[in-house]
N, C-alpha and C. Protein backbone atom coordinates (compact mmCIF):
# COMPACT_ATOMS: atom_id res chain seq x y z
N UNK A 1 127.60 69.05 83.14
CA UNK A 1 127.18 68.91 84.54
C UNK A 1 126.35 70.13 84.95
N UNK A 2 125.34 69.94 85.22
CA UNK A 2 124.06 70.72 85.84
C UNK A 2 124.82 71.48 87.02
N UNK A 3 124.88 72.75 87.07
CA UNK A 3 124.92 73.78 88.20
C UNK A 3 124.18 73.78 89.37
N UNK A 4 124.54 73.20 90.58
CA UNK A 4 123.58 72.79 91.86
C UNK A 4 123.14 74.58 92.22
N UNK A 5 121.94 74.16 92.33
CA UNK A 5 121.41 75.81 92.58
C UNK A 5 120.37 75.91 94.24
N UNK A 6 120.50 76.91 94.45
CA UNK A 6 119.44 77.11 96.08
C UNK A 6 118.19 78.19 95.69
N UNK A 7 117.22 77.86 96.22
CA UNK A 7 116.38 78.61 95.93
C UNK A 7 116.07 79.80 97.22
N UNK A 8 115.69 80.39 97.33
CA UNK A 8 115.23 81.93 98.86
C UNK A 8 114.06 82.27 98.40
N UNK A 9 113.25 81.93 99.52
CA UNK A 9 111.93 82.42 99.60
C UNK A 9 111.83 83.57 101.00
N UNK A 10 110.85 84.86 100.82
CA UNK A 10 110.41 85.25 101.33
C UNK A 10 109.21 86.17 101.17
N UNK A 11 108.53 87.06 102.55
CA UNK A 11 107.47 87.40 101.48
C UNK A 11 107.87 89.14 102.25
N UNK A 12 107.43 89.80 100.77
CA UNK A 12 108.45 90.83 100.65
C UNK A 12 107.30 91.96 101.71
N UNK A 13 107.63 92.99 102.64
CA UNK A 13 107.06 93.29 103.99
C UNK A 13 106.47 94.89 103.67
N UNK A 14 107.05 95.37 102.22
CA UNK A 14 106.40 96.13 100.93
C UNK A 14 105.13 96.29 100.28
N UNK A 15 104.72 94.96 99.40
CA UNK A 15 103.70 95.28 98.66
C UNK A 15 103.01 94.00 99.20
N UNK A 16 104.03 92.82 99.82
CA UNK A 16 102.96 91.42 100.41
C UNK A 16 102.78 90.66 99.92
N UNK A 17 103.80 90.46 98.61
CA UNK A 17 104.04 89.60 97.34
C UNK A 17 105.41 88.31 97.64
N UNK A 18 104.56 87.25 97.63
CA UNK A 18 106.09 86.18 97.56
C UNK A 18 106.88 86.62 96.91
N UNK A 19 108.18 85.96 97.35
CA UNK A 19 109.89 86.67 96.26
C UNK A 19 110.15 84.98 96.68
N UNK A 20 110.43 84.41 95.23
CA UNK A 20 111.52 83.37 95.32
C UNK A 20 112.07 83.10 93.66
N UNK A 21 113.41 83.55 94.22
CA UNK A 21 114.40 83.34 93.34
C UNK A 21 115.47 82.07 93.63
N UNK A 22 116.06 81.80 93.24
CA UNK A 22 117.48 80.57 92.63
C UNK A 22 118.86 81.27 92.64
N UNK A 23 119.56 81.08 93.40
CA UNK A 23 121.27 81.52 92.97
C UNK A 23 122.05 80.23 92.93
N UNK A 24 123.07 79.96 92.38
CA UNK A 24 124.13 79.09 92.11
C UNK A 24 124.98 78.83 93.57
N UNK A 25 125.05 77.46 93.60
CA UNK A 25 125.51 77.36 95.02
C UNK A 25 127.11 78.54 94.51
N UNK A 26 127.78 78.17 93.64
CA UNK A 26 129.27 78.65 93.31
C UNK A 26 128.94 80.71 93.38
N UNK A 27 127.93 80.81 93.16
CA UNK A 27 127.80 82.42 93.09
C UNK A 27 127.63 82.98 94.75
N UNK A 28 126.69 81.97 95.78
CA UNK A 28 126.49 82.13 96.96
C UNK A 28 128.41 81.83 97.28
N UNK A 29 128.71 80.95 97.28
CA UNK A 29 130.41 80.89 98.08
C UNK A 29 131.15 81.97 97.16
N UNK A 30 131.06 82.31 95.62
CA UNK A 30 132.09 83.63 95.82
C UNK A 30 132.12 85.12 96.32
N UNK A 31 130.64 85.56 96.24
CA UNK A 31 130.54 86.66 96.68
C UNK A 31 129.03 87.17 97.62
N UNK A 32 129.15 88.21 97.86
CA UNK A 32 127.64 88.39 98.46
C UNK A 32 126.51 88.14 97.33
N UNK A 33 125.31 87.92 97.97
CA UNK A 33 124.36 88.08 96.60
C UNK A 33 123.10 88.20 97.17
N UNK A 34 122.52 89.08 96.58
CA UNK A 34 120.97 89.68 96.70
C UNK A 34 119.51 89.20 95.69
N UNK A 35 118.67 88.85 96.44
CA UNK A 35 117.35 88.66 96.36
C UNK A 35 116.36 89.31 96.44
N UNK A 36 116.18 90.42 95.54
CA UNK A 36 115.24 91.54 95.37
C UNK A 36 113.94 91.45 95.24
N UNK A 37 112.92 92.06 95.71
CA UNK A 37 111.56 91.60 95.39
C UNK A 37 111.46 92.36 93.96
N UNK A 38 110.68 92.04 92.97
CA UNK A 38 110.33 92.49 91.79
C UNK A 38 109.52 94.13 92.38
N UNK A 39 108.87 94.48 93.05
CA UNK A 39 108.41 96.04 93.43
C UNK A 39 109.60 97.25 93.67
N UNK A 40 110.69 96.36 93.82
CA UNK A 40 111.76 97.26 94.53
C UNK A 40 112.26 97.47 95.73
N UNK A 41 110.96 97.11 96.83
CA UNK A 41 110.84 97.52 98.09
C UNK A 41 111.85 97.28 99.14
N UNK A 42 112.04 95.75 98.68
CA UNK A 42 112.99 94.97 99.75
C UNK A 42 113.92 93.66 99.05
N UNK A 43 115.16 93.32 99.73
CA UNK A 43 115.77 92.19 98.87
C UNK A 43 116.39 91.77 100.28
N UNK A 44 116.47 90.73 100.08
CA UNK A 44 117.11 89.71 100.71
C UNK A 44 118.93 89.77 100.59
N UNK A 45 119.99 89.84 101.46
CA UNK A 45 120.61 89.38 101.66
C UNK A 45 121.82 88.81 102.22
N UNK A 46 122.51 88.07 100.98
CA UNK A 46 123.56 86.90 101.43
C UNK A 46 125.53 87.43 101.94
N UNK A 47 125.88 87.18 102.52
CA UNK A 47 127.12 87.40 103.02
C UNK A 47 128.02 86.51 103.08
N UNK A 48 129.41 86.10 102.44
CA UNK A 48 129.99 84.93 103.10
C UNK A 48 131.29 85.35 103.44
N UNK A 49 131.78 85.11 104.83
CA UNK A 49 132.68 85.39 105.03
C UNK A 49 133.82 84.30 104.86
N UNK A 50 133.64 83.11 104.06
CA UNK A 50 134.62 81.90 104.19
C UNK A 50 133.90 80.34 105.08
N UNK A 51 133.30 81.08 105.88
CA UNK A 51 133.18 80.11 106.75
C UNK A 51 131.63 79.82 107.02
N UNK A 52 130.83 81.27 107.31
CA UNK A 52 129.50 81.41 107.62
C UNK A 52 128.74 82.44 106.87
N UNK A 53 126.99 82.22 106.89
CA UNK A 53 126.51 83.40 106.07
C UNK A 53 126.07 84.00 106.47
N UNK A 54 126.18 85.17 106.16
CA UNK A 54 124.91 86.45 107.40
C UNK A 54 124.18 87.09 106.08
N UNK A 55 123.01 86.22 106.63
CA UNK A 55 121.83 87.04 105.87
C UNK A 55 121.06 88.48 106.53
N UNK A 56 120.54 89.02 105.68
CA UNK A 56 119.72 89.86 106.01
C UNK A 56 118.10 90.00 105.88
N UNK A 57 117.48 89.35 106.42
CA UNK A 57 115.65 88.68 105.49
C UNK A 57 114.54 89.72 106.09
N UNK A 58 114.10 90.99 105.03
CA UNK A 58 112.55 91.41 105.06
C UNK A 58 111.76 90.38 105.71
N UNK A 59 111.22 90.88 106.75
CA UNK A 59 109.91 89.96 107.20
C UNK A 59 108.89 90.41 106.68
N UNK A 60 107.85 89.43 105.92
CA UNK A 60 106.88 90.23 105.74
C UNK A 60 105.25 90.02 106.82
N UNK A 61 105.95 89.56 108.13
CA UNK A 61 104.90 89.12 108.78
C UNK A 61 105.22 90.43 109.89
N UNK A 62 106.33 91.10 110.13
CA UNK A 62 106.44 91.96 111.18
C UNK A 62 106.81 93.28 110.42
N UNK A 63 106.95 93.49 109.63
CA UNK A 63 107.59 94.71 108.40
C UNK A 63 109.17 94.85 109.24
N UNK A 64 109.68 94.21 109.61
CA UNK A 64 111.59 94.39 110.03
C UNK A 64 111.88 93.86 109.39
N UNK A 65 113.32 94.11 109.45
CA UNK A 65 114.53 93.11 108.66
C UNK A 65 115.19 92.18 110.10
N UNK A 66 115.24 90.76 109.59
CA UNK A 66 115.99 90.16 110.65
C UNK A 66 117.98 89.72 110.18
N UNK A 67 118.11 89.17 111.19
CA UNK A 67 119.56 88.69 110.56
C UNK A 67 120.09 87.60 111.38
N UNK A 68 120.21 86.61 110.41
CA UNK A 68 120.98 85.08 110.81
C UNK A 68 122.00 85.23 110.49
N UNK A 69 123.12 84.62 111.39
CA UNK A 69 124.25 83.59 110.87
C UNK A 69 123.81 82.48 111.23
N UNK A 70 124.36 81.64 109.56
CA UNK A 70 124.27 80.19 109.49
C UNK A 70 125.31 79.53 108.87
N UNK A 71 125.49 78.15 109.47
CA UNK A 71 126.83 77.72 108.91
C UNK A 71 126.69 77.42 107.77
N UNK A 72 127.63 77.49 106.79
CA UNK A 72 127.10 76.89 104.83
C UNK A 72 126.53 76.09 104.97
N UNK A 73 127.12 74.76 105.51
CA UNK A 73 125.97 73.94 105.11
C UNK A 73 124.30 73.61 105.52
N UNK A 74 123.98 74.75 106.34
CA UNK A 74 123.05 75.01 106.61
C UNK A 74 121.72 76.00 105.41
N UNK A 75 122.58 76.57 104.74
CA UNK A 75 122.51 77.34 103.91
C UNK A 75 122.34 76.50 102.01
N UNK A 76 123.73 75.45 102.29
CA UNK A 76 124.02 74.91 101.16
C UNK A 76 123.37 73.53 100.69
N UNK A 77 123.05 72.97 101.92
CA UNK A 77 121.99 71.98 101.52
C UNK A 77 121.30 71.54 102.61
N UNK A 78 120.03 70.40 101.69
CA UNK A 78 118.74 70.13 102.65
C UNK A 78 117.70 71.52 102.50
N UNK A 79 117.12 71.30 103.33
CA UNK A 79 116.20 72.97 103.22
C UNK A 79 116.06 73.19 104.71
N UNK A 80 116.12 74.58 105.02
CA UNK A 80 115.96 75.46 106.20
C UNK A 80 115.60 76.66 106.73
N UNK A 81 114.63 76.94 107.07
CA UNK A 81 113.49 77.92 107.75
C UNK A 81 114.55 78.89 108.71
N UNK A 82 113.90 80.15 108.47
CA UNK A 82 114.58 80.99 109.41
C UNK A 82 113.08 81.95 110.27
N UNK A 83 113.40 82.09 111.28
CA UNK A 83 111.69 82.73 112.08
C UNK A 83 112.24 83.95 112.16
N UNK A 84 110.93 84.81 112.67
CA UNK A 84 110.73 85.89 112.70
C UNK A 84 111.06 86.01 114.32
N UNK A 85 111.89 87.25 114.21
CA UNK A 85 111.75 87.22 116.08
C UNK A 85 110.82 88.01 117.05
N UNK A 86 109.89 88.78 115.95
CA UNK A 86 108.60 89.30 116.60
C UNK A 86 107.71 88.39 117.43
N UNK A 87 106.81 88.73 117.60
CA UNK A 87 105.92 88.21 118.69
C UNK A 87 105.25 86.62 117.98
N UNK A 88 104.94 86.82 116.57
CA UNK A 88 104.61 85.73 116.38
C UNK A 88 105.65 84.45 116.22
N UNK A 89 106.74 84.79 116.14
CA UNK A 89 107.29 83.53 116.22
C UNK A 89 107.65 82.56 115.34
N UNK A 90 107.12 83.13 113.64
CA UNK A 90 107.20 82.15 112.56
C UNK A 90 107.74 82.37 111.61
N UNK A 91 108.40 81.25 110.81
CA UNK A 91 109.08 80.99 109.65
C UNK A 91 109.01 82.19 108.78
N UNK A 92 109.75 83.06 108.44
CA UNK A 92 109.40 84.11 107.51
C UNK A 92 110.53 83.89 106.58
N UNK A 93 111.45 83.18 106.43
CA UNK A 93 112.19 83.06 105.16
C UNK A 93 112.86 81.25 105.03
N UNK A 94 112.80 80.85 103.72
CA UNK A 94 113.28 79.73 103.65
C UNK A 94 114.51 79.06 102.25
N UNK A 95 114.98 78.36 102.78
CA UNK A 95 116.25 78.42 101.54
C UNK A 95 116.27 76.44 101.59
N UNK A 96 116.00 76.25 99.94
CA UNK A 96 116.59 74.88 99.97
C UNK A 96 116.08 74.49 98.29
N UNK A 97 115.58 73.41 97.83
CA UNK A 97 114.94 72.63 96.69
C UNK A 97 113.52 73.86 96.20
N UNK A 98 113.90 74.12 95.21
CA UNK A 98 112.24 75.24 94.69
C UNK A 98 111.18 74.39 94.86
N UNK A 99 110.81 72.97 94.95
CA UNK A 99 109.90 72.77 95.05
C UNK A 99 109.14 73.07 97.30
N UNK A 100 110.22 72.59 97.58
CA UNK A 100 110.03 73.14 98.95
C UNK A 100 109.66 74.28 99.41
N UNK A 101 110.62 75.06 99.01
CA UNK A 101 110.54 76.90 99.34
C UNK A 101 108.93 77.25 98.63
N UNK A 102 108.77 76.78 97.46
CA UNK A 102 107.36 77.31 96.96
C UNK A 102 106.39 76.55 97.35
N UNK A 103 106.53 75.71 98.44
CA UNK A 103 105.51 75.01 99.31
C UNK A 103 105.10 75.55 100.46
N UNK A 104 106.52 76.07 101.05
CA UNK A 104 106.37 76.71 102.28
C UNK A 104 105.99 78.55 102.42
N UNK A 105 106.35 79.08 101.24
CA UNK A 105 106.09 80.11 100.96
C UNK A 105 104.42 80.16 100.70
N UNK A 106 103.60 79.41 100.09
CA UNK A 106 102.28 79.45 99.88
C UNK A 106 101.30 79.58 101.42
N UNK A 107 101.99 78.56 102.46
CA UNK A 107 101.60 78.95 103.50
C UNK A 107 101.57 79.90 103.93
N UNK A 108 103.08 80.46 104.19
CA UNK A 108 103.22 81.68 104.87
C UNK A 108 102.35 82.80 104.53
N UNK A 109 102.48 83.13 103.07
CA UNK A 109 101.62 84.06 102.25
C UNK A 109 99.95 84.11 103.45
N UNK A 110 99.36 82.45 103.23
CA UNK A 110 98.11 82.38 103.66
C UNK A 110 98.12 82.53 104.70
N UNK A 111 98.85 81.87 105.59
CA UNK A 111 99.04 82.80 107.21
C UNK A 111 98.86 84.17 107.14
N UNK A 112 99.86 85.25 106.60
CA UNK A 112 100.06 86.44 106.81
C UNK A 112 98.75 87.08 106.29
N UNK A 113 97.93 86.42 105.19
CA UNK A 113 96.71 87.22 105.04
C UNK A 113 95.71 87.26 105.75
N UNK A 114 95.93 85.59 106.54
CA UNK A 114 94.74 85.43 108.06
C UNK A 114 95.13 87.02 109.15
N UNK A 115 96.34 86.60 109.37
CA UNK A 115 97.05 87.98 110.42
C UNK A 115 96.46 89.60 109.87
N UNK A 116 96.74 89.57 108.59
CA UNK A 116 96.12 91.37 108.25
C UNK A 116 94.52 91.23 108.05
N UNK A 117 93.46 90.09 108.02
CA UNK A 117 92.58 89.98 108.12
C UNK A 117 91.96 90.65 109.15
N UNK A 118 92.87 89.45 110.34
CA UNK A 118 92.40 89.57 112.11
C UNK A 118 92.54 90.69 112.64
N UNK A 119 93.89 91.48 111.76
CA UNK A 119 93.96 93.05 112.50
C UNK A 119 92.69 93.68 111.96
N UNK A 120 92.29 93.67 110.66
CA UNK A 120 91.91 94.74 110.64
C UNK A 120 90.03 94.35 110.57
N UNK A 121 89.98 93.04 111.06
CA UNK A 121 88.55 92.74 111.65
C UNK A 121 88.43 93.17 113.51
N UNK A 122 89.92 93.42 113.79
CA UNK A 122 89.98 93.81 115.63
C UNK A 122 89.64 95.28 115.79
N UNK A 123 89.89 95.77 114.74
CA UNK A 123 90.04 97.43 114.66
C UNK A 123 88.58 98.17 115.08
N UNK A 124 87.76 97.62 114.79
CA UNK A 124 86.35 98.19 114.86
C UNK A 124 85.52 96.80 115.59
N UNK A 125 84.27 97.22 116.39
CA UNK A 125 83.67 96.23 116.56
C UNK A 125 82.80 95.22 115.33
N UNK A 126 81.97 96.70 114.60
CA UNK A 126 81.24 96.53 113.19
C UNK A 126 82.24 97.47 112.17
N UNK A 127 82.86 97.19 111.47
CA UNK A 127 83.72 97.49 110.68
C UNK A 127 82.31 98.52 109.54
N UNK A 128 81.47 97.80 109.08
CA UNK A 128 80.31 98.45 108.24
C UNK A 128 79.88 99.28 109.35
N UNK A 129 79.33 99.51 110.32
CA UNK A 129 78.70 100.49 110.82
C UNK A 129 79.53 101.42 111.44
N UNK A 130 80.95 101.53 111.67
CA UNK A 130 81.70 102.41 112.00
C UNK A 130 82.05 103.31 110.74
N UNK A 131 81.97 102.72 109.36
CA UNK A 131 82.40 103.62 108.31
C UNK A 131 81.28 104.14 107.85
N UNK A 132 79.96 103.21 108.02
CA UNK A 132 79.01 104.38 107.78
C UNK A 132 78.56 105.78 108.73
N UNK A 133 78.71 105.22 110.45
CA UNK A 133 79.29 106.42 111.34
C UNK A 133 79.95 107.52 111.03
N UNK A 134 80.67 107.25 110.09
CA UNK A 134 82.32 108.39 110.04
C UNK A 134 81.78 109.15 109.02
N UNK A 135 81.03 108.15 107.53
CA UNK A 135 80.34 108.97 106.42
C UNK A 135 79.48 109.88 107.24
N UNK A 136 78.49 109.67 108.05
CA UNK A 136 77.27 110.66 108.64
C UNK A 136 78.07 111.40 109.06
N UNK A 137 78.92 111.28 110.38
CA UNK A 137 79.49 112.61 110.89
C UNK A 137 79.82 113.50 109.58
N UNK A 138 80.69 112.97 108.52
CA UNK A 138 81.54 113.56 107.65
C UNK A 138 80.16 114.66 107.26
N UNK A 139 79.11 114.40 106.97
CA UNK A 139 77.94 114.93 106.29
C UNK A 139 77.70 116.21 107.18
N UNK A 140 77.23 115.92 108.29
CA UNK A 140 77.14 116.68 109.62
C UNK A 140 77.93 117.99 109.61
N UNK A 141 79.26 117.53 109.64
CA UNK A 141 80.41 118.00 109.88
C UNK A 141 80.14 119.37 108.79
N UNK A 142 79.90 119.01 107.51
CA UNK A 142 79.65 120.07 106.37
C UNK A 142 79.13 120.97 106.40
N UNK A 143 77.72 120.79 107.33
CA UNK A 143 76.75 121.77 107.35
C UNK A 143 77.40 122.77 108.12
N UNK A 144 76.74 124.24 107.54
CA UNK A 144 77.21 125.38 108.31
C UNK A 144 76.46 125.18 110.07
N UNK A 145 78.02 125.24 111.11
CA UNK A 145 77.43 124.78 112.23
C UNK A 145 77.15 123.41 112.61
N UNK A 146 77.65 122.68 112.00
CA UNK A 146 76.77 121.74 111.99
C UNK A 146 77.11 120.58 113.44
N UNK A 147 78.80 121.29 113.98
CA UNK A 147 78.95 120.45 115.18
C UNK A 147 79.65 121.40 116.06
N UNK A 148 79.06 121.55 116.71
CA UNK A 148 79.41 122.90 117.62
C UNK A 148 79.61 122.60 119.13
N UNK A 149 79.60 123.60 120.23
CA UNK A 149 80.07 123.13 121.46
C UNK A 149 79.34 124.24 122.31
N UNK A 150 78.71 123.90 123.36
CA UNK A 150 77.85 124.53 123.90
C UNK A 150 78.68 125.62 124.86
N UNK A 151 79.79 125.83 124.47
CA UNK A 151 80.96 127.22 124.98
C UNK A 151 81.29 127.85 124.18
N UNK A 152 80.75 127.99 122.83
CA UNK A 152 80.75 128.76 121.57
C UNK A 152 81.85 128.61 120.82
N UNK A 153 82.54 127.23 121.03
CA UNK A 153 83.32 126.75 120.12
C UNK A 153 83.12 126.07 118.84
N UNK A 154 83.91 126.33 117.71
CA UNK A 154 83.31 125.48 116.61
C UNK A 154 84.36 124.81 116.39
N UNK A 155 85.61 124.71 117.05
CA UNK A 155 86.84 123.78 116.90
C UNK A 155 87.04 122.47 117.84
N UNK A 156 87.20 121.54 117.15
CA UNK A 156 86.84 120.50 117.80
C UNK A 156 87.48 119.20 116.97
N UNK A 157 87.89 117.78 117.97
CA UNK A 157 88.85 116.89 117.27
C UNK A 157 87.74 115.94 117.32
N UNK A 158 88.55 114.63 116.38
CA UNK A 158 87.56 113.40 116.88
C UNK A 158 88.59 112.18 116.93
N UNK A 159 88.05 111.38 117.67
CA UNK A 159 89.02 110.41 117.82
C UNK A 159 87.94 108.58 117.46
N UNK A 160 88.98 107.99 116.82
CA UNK A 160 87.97 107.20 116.47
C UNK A 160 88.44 106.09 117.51
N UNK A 161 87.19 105.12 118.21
CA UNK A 161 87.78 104.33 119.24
C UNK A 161 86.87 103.01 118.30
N UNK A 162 86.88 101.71 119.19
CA UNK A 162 87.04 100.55 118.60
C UNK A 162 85.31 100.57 118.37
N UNK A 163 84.31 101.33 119.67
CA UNK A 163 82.98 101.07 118.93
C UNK A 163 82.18 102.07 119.53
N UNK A 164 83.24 103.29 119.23
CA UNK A 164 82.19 104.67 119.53
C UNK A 164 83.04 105.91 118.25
N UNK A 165 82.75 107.10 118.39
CA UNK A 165 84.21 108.14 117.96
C UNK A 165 83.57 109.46 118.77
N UNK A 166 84.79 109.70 119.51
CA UNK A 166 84.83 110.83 120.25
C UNK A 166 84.94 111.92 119.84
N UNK A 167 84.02 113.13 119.93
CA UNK A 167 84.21 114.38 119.28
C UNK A 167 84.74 115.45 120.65
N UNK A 168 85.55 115.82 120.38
CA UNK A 168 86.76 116.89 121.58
C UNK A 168 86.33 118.13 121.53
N UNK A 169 85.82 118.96 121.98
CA UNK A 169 86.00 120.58 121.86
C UNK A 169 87.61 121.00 122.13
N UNK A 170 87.95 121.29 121.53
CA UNK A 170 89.48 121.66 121.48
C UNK A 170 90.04 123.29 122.38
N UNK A 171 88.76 124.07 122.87
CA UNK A 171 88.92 125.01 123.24
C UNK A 171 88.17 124.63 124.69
N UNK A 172 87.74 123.93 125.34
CA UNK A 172 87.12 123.87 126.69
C UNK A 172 87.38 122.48 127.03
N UNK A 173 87.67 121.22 126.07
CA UNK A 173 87.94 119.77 126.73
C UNK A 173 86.65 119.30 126.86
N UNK A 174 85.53 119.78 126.46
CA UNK A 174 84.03 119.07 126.75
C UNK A 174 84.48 117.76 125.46
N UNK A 175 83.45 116.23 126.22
CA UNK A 175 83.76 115.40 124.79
C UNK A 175 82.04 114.86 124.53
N UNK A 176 81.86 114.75 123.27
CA UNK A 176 80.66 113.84 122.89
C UNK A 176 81.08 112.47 122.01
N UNK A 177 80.53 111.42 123.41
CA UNK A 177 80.53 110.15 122.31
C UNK A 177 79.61 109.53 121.43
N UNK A 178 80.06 109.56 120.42
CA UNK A 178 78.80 108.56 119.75
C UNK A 178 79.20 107.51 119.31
N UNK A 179 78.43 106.60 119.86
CA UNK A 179 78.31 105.24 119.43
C UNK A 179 78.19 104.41 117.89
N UNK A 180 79.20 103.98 117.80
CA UNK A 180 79.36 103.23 116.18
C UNK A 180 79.11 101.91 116.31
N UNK A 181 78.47 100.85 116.81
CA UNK A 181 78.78 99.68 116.90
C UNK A 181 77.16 98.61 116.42
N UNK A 182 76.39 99.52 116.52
CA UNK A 182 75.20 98.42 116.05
C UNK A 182 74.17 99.31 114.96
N UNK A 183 73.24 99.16 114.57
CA UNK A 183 72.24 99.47 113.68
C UNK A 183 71.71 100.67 113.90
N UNK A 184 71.59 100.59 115.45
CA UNK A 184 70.61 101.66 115.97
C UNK A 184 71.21 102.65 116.29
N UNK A 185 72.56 102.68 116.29
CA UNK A 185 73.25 103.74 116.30
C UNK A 185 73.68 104.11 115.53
N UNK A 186 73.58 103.83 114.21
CA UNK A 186 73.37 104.54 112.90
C UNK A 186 72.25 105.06 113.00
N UNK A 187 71.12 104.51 113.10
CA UNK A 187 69.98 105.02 112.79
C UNK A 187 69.51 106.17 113.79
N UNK A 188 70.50 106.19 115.02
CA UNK A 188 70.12 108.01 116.04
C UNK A 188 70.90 109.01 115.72
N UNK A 189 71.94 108.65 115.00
CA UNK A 189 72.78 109.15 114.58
C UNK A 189 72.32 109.99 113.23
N UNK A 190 71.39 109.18 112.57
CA UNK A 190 71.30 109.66 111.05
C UNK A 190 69.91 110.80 111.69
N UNK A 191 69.22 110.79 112.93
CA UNK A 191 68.71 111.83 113.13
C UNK A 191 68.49 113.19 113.55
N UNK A 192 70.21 113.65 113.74
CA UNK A 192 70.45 114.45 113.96
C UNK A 192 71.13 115.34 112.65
N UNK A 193 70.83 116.46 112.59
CA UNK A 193 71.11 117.14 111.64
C UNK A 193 72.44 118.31 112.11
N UNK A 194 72.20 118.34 113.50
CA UNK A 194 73.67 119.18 114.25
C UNK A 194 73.78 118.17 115.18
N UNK A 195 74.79 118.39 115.94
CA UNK A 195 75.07 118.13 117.09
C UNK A 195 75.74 118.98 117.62
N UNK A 196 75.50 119.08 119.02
CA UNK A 196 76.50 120.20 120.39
C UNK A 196 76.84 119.36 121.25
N UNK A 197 78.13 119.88 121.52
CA UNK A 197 78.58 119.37 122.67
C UNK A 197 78.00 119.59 123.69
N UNK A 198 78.54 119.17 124.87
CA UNK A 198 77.95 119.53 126.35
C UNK A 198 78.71 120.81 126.62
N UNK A 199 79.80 120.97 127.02
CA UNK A 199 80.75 122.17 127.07
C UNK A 199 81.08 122.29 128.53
N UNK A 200 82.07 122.83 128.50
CA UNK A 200 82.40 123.16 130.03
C UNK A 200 82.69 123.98 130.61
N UNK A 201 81.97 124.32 131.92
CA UNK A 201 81.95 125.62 132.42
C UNK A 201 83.17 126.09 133.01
């Protein structure tokens, strides 16, 4: 007689790699049991106190750990989704038939790569012309003098914003913005060989 087995999917909130493994329904009812991602980072798990299970599930859509109780047979058969209680709201771990869990896990995966896409297409207006921005300053920055402050400071911060980066004089509070967001502001940018602040009196 074939060993009825459960499968746990999640996607590990570490390296961003699906985890789905199989435990024995008889290994889930005798003791706790863990679902490790292969990196190390994070594992999944199981608790039974007799009656109910308290999991513990890596999200890999919010980087937390959440925690259900569910009744066994919620756990022990059929298949069943557990959400994330962050802002988005979605399925981040699932337990039932491997062919299921590795159905629903393929989504999630592709969801979560749309989500780190969207962040990090929100981050900058022109993602290319802000890093070539940061290379020029960086260049700038090298030259002896090369970004100075019209109060005879040569200490100074920068702050990078979504489609400029702010340069601080750190000794008077004067700021210079320059603009990162289109062509041409690379190209006024690439014509300066110093820059000064304004400074403040």
């Amino acid at each position: 007689m074939r060993e009825e087995m459960r499968t746990f999917g999640y996607l590990c909130p570490k390296c961003g790699k699906t985890v789905m493994k199989s435990r024995s329904v008889f290994a889930l009812e005798a003791s706790g049991t863990e679902v490790e991602c292969d990196c190390g980072g994070s594992a999944l798990r199981v608790e039974f106190d007799g009656e109910r299970y308290r999991l513990q599930v890596p999200c890999g859509l919010c980087g937390g750990t959440h925690i259900a109780v569910c009744p066994s047979d919620r756990v022990l058969k059929g298949a069943t989704a557990l959400a994330c209680t962050g802002p988005m709201k979605q399925f981040c771990c699932f337990i039932g038939p491997e062919g299921t869990v590795e159905k629903q896990l393929k989504e999630l995966a592709v969801l979560a790569e749309k989500e780190r896409k969207q962040g990090e297409e929100e981050a900058f207006l022109d993602n290319v012309i802000m890093y070539e921005v940061l290379s020029e300053l960086k260049d700038i920055a090298s030259r002896p003098d090369g970004i100075v402050c019209a109060c005879g400071s040569s200490r100074y911060s920068m702050e990078v914003r979504r489609s400029a980066v702010d340069i601080i004089c750190r000794d008077c509070g004067a700021k210079l913005r320059v603009p990162a967001a289109t062509d041409r502001d690379l190209d006024d940018l690439c014509c300066h060989m110093k820059l000064t602040l304004p400074g403040k009196k």
